[in-house]
Structures are given as C-alpha cells and as structure tokens.
PDB file of N, CA and C in Angstrom:
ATOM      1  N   UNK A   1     138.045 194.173  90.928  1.00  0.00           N
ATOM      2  CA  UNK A   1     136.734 193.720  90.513  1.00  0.00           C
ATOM      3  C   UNK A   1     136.793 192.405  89.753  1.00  0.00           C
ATOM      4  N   UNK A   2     137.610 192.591  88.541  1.00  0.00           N
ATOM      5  CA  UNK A   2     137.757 191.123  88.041  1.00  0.00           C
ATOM      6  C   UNK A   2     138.192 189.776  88.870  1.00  0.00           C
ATOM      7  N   UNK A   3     139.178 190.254  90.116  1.00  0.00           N
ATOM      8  CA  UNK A   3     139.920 189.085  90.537  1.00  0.00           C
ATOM      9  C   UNK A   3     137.968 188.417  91.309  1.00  0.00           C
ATOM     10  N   UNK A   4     137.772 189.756  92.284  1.00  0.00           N
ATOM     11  CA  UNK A   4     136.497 189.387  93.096  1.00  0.00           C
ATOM     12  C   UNK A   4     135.364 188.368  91.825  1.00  0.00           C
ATOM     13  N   UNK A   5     135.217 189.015  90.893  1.00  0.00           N
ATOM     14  CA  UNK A   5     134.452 187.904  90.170  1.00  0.00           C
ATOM     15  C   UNK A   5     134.852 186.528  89.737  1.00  0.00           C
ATOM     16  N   UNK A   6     136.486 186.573  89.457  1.00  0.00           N
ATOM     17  CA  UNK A   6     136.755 185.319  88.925  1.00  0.00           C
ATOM     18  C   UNK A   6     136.858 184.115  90.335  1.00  0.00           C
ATOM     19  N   UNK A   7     136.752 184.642  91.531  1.00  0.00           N
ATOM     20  CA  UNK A   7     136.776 184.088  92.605  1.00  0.00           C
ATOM     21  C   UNK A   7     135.313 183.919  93.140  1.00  0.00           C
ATOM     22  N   UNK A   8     134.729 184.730  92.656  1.00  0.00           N
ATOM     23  CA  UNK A   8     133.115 184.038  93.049  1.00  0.00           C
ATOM     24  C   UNK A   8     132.787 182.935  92.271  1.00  0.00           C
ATOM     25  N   UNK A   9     132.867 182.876  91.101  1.00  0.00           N
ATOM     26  CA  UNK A   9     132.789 181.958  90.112  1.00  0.00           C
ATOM     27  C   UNK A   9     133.472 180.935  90.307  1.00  0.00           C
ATOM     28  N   UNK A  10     134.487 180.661  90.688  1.00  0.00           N
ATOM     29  CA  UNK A  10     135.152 179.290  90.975  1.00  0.00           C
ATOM     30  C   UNK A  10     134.539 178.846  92.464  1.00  0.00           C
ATOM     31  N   UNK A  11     134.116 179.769  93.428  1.00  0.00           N
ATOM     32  CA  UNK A  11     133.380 179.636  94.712  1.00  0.00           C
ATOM     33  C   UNK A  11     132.106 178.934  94.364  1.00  0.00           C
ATOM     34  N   UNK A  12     131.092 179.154  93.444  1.00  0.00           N
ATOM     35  CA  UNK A  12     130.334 178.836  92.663  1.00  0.00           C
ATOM     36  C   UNK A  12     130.245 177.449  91.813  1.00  0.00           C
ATOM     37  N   UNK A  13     131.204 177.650  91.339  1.00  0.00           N
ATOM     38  CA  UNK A  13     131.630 176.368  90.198  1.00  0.00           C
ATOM     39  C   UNK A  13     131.689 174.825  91.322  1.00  0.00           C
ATOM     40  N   UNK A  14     132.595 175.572  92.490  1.00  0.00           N
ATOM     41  CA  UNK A  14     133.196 174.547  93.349  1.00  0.00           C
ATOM     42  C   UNK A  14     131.895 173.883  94.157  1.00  0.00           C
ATOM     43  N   UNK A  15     130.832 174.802  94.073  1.00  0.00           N
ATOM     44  CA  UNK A  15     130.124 174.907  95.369  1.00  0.00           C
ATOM     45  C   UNK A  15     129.223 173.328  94.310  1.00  0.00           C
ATOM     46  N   UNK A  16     128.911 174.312  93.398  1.00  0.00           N
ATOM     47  CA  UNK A  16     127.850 173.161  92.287  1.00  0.00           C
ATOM     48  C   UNK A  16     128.690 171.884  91.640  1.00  0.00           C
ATOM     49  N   UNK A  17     129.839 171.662  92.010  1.00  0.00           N
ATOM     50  CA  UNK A  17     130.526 170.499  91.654  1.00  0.00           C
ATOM     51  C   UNK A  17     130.241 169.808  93.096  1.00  0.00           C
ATOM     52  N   UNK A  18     130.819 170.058  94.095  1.00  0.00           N
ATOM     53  CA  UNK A  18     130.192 169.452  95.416  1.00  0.00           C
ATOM     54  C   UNK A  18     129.134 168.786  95.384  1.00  0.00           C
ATOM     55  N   UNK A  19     128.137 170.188  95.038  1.00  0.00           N
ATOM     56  CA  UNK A  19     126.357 169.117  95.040  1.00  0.00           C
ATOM     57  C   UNK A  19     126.602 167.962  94.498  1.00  0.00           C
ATOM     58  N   UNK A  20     126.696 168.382  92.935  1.00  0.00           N
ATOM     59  CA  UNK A  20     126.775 167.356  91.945  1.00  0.00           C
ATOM     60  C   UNK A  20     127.429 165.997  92.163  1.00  0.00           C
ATOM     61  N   UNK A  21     128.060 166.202  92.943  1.00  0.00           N
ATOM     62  CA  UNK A  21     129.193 164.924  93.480  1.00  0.00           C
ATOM     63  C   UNK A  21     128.100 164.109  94.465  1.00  0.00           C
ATOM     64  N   UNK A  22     127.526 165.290  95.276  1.00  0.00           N
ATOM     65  CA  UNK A  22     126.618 164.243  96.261  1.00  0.00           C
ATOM     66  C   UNK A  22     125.808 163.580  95.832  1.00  0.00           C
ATOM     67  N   UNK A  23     124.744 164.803  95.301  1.00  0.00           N
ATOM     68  CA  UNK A  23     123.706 164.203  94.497  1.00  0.00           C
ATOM     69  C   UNK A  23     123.761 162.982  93.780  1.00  0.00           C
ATOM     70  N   UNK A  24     125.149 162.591  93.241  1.00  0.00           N
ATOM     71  CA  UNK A  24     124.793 161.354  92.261  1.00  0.00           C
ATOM     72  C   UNK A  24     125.395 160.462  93.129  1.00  0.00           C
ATOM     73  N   UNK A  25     126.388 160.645  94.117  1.00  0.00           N
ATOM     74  CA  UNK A  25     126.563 159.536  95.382  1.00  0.00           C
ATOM     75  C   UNK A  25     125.279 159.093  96.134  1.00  0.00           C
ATOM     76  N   UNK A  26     124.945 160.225  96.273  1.00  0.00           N
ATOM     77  CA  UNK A  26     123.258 159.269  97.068  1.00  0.00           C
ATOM     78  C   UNK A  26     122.466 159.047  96.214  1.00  0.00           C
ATOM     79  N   UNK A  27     122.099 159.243  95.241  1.00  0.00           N
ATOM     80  CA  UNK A  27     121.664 157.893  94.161  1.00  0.00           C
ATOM     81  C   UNK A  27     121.783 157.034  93.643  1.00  0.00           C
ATOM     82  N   UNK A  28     123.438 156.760  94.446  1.00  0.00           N
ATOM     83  CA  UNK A  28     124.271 155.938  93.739  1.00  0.00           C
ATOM     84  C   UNK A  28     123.699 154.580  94.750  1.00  0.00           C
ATOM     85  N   UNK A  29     123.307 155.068  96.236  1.00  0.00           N
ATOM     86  CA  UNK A  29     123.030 154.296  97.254  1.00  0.00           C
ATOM     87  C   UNK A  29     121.656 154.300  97.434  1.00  0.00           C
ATOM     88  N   UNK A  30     121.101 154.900  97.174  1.00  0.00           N
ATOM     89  CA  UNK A  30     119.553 154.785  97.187  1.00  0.00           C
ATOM     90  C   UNK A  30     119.108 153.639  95.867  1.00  0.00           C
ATOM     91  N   UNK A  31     120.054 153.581  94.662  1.00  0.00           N
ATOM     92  CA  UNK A  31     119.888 152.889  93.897  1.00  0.00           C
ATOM     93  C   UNK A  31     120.295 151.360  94.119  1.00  0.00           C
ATOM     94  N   UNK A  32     121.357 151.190  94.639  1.00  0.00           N
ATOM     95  CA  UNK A  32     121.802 149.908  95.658  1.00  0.00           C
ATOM     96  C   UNK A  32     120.765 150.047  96.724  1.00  0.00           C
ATOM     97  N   UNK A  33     120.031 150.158  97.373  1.00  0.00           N
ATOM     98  CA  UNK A  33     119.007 149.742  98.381  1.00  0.00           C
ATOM     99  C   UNK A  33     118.004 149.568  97.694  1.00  0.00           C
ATOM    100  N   UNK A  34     117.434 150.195  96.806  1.00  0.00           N
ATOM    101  CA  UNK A  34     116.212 149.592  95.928  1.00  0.00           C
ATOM    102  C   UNK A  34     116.656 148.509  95.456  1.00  0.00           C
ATOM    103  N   UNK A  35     117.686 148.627  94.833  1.00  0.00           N
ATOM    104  CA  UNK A  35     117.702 147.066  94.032  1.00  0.00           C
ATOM    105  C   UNK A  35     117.816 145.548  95.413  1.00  0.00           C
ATOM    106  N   UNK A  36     117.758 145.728  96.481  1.00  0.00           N
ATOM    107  CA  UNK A  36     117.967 144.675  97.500  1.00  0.00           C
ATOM    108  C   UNK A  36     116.544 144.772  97.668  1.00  0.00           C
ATOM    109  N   UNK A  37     115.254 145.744  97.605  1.00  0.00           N
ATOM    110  CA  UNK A  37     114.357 145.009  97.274  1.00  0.00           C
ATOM    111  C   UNK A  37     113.602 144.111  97.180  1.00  0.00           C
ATOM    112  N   UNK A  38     114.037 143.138  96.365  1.00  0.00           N
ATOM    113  CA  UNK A  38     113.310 142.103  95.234  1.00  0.00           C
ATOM    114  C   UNK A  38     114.011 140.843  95.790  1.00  0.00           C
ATOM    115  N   UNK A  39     114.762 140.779  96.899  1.00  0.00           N
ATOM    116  CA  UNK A  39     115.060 139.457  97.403  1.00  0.00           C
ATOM    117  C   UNK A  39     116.628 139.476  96.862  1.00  0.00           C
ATOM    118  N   UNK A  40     117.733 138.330  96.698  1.00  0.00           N
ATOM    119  CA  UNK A  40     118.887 138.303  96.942  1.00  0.00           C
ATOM    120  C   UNK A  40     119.395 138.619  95.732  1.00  0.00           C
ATOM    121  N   UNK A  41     120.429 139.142  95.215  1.00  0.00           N
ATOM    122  CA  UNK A  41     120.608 139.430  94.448  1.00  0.00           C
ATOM    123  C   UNK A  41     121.998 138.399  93.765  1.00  0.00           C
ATOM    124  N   UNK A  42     121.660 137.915  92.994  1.00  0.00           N
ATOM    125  CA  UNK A  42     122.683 136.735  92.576  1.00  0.00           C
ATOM    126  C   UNK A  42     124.184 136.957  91.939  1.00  0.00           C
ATOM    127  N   UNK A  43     124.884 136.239  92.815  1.00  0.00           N
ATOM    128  CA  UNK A  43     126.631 136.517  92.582  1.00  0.00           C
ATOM    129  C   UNK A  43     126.697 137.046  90.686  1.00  0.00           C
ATOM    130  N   UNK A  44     127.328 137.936  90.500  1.00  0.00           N
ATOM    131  CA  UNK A  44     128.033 138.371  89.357  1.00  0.00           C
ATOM    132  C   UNK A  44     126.536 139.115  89.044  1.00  0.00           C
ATOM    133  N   UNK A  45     125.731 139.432  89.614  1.00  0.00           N
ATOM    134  CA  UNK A  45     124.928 140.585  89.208  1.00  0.00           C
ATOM    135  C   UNK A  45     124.627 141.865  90.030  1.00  0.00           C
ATOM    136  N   UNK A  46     124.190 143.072  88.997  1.00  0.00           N
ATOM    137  CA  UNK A  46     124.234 144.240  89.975  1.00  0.00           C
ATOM    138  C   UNK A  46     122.678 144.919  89.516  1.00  0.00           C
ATOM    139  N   UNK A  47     121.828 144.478  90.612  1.00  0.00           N
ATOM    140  CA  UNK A  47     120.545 145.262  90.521  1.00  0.00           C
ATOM    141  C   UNK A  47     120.260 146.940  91.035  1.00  0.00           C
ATOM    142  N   UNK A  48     119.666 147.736  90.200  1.00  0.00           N
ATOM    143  CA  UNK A  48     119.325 148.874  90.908  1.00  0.00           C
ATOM    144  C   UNK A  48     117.898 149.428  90.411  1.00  0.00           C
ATOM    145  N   UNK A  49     117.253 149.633  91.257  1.00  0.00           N
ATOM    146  CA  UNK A  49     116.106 149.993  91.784  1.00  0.00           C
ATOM    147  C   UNK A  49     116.091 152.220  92.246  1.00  0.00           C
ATOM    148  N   UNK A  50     115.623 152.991  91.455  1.00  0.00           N
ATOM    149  CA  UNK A  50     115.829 154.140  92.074  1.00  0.00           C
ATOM    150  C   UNK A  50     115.074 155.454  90.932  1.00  0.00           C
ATOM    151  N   UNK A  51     114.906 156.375  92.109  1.00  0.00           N
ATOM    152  CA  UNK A  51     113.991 157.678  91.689  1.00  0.00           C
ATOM    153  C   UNK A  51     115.169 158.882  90.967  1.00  0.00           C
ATOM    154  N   UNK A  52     115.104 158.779  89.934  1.00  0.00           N
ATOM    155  CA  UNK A  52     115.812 159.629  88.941  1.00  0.00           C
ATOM    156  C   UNK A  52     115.313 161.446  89.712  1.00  0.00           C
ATOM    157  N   UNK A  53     114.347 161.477  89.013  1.00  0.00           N
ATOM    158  CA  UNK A  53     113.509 162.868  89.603  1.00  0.00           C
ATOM    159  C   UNK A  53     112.214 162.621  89.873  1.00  0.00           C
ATOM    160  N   UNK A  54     111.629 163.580  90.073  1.00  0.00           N
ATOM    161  CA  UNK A  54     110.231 163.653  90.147  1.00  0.00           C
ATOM    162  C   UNK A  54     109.036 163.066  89.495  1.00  0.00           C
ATOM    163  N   UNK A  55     109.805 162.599  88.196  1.00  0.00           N
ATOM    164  CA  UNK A  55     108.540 161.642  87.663  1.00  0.00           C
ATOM    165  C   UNK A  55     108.931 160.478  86.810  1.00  0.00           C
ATOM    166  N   UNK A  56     110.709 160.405  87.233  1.00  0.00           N
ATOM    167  CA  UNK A  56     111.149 158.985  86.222  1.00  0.00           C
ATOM    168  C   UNK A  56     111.592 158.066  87.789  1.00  0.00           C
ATOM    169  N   UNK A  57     111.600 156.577  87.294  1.00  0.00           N
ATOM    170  CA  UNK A  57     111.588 155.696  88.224  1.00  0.00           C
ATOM    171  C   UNK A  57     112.703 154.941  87.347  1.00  0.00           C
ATOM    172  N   UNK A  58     113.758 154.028  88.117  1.00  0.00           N
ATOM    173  CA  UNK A  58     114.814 153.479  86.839  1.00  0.00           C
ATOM    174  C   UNK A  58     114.824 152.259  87.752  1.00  0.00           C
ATOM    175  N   UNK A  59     114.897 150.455  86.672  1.00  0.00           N
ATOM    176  CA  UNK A  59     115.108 149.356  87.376  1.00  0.00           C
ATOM    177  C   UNK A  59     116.517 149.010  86.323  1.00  0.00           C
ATOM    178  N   UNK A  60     117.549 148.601  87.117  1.00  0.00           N
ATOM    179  CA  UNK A  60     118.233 148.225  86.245  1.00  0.00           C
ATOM    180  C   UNK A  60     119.278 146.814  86.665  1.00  0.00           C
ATOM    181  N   UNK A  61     119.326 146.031  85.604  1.00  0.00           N
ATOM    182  CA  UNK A  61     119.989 144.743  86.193  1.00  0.00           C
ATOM    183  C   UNK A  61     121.119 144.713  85.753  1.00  0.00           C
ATOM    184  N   UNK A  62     122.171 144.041  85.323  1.00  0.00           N
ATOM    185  CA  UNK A  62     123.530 143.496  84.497  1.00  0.00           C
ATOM    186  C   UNK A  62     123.714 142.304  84.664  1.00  0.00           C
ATOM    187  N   UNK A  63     124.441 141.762  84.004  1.00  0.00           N
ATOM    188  CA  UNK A  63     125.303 140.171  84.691  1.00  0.00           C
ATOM    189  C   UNK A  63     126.230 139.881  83.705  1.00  0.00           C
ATOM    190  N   UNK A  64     126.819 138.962  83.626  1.00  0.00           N
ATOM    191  CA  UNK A  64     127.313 138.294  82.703  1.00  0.00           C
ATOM    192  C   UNK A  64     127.160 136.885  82.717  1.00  0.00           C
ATOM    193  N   UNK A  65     126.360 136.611  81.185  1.00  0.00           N
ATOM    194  CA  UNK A  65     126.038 135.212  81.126  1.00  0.00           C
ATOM    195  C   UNK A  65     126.567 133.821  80.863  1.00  0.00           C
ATOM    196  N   UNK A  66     126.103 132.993  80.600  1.00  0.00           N
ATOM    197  CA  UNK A  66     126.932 131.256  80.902  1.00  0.00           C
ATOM    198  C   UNK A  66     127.998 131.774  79.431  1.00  0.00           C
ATOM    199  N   UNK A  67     128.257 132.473  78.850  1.00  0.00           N
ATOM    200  CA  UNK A  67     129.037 132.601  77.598  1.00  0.00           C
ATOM    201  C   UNK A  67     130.188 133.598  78.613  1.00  0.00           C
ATOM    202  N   UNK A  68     129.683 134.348  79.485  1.00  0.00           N
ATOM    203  CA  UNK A  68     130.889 135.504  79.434  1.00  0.00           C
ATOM    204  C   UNK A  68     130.533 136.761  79.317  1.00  0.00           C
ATOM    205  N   UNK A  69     129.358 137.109  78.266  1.00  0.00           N
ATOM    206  CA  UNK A  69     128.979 137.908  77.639  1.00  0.00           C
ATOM    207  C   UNK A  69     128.112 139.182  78.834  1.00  0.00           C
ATOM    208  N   UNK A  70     128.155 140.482  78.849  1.00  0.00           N
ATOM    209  CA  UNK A  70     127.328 140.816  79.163  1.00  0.00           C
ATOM    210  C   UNK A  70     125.922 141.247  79.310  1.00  0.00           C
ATOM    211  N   UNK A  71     124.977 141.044  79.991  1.00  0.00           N
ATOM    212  CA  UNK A  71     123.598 141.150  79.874  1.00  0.00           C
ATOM    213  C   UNK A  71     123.679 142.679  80.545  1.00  0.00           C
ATOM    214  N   UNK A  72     122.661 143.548  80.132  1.00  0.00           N
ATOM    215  CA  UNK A  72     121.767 144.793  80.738  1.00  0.00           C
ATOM    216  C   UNK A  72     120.515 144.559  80.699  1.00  0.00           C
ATOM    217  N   UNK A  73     119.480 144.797  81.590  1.00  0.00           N
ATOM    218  CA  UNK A  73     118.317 145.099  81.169  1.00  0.00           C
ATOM    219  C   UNK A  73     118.181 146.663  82.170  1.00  0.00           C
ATOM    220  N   UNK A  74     117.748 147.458  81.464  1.00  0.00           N
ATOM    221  CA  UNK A  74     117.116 148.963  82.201  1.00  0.00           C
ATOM    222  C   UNK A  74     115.844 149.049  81.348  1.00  0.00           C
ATOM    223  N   UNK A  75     114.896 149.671  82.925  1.00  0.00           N
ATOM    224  CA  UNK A  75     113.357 149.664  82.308  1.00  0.00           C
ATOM    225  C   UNK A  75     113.373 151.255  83.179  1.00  0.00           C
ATOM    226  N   UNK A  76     112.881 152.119  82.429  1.00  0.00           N
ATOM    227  CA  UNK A  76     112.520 153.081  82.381  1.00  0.00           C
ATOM    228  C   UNK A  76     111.145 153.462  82.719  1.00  0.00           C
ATOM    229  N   UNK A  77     110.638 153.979  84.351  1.00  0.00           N
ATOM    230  CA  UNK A  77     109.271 154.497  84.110  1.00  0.00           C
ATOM    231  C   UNK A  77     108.774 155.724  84.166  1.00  0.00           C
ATOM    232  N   UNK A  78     107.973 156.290  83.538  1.00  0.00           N
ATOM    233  CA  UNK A  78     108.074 157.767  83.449  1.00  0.00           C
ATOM    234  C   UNK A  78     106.380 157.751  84.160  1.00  0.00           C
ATOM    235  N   UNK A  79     105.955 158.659  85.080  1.00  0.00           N
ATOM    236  CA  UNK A  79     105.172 158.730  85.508  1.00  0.00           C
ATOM    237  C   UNK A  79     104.591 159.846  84.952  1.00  0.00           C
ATOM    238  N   UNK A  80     103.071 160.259  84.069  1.00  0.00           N
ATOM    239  CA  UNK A  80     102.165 160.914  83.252  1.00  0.00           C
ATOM    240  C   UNK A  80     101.371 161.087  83.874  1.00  0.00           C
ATOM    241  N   UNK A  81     100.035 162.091  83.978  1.00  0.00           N
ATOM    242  CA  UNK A  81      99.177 162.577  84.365  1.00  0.00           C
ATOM    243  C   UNK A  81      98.041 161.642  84.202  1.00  0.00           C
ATOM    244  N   UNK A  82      98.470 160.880  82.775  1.00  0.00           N
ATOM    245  CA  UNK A  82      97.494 160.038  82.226  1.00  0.00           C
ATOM    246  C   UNK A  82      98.075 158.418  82.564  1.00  0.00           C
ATOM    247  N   UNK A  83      99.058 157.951  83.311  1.00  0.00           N
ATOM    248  CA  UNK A  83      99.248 157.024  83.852  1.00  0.00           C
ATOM    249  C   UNK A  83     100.834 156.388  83.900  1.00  0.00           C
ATOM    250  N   UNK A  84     101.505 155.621  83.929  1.00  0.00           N
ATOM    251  CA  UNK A  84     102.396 155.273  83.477  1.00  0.00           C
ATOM    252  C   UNK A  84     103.051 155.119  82.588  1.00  0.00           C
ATOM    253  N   UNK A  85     104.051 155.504  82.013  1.00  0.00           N
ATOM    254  CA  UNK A  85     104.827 154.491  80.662  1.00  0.00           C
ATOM    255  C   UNK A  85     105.730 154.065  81.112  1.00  0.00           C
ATOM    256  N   UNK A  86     106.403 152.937  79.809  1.00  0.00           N
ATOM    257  CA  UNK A  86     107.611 152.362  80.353  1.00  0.00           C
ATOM    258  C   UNK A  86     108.709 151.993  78.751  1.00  0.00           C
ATOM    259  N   UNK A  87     109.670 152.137  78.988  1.00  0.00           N
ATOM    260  CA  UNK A  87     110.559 152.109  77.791  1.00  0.00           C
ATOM    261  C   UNK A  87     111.485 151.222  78.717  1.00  0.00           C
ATOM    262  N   UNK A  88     111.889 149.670  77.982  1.00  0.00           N
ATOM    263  CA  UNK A  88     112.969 148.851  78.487  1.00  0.00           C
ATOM    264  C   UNK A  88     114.164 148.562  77.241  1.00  0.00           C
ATOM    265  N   UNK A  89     115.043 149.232  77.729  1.00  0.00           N
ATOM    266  CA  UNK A  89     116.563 149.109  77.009  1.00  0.00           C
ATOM    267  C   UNK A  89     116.534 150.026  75.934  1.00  0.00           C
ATOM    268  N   UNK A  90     115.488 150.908  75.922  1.00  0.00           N
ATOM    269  CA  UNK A  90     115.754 152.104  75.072  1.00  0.00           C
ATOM    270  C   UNK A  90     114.480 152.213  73.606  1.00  0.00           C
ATOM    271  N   UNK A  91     113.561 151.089  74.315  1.00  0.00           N
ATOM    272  CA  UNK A  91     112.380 150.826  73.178  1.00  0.00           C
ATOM    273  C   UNK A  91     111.777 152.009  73.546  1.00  0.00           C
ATOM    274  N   UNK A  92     110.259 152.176  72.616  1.00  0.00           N
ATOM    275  CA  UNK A  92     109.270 153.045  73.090  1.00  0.00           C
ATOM    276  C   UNK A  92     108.908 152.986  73.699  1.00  0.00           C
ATOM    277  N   UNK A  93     107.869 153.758  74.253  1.00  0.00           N
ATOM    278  CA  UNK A  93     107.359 153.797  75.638  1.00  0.00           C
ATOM    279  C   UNK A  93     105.998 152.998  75.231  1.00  0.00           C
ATOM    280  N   UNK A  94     105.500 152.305  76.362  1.00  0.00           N
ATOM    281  CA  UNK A  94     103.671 151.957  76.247  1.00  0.00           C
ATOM    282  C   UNK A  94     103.466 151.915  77.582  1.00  0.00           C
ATOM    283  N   UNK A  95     102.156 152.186  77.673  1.00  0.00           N
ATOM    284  CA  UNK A  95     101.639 152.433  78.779  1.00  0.00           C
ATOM    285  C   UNK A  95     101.701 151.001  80.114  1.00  0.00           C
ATOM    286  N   UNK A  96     101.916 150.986  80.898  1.00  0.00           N
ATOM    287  CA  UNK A  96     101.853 149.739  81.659  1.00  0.00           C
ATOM    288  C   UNK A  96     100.529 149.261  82.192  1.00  0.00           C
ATOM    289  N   UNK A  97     100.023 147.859  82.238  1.00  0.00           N
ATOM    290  CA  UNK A  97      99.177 147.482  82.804  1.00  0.00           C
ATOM    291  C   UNK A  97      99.131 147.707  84.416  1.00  0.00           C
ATOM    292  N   UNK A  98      97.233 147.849  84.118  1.00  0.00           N
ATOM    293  CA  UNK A  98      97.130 147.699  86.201  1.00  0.00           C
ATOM    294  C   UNK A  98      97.917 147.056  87.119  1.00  0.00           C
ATOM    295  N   UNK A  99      98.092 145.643  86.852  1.00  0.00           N
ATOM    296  CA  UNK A  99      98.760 144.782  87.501  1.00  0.00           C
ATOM    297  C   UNK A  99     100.317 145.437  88.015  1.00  0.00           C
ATOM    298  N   UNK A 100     101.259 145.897  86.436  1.00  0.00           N
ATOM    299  CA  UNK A 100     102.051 146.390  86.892  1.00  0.00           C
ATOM    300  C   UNK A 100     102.082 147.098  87.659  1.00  0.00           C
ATOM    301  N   UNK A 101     100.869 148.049  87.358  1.00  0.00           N
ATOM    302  CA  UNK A 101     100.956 149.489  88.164  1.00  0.00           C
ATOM    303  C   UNK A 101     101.003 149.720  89.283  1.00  0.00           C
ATOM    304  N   UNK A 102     100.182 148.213  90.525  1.00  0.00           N
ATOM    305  CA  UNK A 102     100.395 148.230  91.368  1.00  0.00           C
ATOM    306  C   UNK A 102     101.955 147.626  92.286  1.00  0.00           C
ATOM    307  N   UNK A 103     102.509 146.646  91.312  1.00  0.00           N
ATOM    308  CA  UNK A 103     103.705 145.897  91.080  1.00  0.00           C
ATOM    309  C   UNK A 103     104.467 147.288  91.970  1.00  0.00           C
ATOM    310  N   UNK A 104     104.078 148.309  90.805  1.00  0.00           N
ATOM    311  CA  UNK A 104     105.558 149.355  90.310  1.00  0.00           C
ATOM    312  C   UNK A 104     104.844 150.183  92.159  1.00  0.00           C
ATOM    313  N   UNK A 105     104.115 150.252  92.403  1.00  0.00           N
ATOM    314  CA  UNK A 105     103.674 151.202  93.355  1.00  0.00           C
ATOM    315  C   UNK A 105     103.747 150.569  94.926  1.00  0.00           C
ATOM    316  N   UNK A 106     103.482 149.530  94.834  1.00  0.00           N
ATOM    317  CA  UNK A 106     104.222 148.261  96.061  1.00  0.00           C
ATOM    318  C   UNK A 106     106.241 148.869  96.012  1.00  0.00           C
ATOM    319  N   UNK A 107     106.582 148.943  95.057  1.00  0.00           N
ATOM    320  CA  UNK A 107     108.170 148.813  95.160  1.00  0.00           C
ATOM    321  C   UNK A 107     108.754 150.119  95.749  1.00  0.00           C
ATOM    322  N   UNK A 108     107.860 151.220  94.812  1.00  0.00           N
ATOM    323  CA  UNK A 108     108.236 152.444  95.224  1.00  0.00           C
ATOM    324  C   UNK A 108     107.531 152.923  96.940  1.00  0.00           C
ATOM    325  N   UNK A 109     106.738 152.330  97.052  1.00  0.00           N
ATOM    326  CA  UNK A 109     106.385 152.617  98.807  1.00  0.00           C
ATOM    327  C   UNK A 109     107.694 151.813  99.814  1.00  0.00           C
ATOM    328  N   UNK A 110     107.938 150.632  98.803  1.00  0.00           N
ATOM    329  CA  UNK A 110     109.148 149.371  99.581  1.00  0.00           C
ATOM    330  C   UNK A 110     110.541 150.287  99.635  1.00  0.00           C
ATOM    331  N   UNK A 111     110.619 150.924  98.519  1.00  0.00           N
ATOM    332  CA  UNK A 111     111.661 151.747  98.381  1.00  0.00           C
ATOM    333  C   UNK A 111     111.987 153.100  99.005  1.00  0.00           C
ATOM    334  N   UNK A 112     111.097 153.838  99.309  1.00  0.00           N
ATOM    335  CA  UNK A 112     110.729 154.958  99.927  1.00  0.00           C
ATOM    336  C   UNK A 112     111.317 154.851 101.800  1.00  0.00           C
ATOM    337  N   UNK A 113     110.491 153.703 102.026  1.00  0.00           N
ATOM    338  CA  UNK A 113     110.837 153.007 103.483  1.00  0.00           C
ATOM    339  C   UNK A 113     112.257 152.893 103.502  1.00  0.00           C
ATOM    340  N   UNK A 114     112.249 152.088 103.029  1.00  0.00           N
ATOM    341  CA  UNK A 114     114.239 151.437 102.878  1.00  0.00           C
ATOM    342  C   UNK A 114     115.258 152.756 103.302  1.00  0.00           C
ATOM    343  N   UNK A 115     114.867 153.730 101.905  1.00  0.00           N
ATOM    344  CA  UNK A 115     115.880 154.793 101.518  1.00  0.00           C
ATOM    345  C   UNK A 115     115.843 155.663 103.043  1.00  0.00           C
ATOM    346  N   UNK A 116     114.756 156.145 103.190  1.00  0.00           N
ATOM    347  CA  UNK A 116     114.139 157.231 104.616  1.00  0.00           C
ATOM    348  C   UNK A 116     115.117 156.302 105.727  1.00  0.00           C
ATOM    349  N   UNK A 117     114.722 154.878 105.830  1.00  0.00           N
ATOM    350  CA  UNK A 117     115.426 154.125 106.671  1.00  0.00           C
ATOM    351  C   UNK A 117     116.594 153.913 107.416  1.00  0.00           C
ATOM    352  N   UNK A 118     116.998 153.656 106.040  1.00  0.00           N
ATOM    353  CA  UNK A 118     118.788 153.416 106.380  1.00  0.00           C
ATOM    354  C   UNK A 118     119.467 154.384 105.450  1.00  0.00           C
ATOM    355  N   UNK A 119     119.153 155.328 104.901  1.00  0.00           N
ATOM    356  CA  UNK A 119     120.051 156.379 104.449  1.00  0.00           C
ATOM    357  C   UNK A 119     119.916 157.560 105.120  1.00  0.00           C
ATOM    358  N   UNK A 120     118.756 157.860 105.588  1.00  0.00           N
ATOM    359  CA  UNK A 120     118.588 159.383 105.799  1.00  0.00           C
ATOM    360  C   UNK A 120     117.919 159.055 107.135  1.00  0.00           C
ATOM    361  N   UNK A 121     117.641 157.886 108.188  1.00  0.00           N
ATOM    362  CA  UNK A 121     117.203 157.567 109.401  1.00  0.00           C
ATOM    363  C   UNK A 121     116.321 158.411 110.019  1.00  0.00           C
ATOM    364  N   UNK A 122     115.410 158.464 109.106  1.00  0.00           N
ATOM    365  CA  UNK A 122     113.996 158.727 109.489  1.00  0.00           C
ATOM    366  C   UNK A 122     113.293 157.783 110.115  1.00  0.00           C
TER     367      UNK A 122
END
C-alpha cells in the first residue's frame, strides 16, 4: 500500500512538473510573438507582449543603455469589471485612459491572431 502510494505521488508530482514545464514554455513563446507586435524590435533588446491568466495582460521591454547599464520597463494590466488598471515597474495601479484602452485592445486582438496563428495553427 505504501509503495502503491508513494508511486502515485511521484506519477503525480511528475505528471504536474511536465505541465508546469509546458505551460511556462508556451508563454515563454506566446510572449516572444506578442512582443514582435509593435514593429522591429531593436538589437540588444528583448520585448514581450503576453496573457498571464485570465485577467492580467504583461508588456515587458529590457535593454541595455548607451552606459552599459540595464533598462526594464514591465507594465502590468489587470483587467476589472470596472475597467482597466495598470501598474508599470511595480507602481500602483490607476485606471487607464480610453485611448489606451483601445491601444491595449487593438494589441490583444493583434496578439490573439499571431499566437492561434503560428503557435497553435488555427
């Protein structure tokens, strides 16, 4: 009985390490196709564009600048009943303007296409 349980459990363990492995590999690429997006993406930088879950949206850039130094910017959008927010590099959240809103809703339809596209060839 014990061996049968300690062998389901690692059957288990193994099974949800697998997912877990995928799961963040294809976000890893869905996040590289959003970020191509927005037009070319410039030598020594790494854009990503991508759907966390069900109601967070993540843009995120890097580089390193004319010093050497590294740059991040990540903007965070959390999608509310009552509209958007957005937290960039770890500020508070405020609500986003219309303008954005359609910005942010143009990208995620651009993104949606892309991903269905060339990842999952729908």
């Amino acid at each position: 009985m014990l061996l049968t349980k300690l062998i389901t459990g690692m059957k288990t363990k193994q099974h949800t390490d697998i997912q877990s492995a995928l799961r963040n590999k294809l976000i890893r690429r869905e996040a590289e196709l959003g970020g191509q997006l927005f037009g070319t993406i410039p030598k020594g930088h790494r854009r990503e564009f991508f759907c966390l879950d069900s109601h967070t949206w993540i843009w995120h850039e890097d580089w390193i600048d004319q010093y050497g130094a590294m740059q991040t910017t990540t903007t965070r959008y959390e999608m509310r009943a009552n509209g958007v927010l957005k937290s960039q590099n770890g500020s508070g959240y405020k609500t986003i303007t219309s303008s954005e809103a359609k910005n942010l809703r143009r990208a995620i339809e651009l993104y949606k296409e892309q991903v269905l596209n060339f990842l999952y060839e729908n």
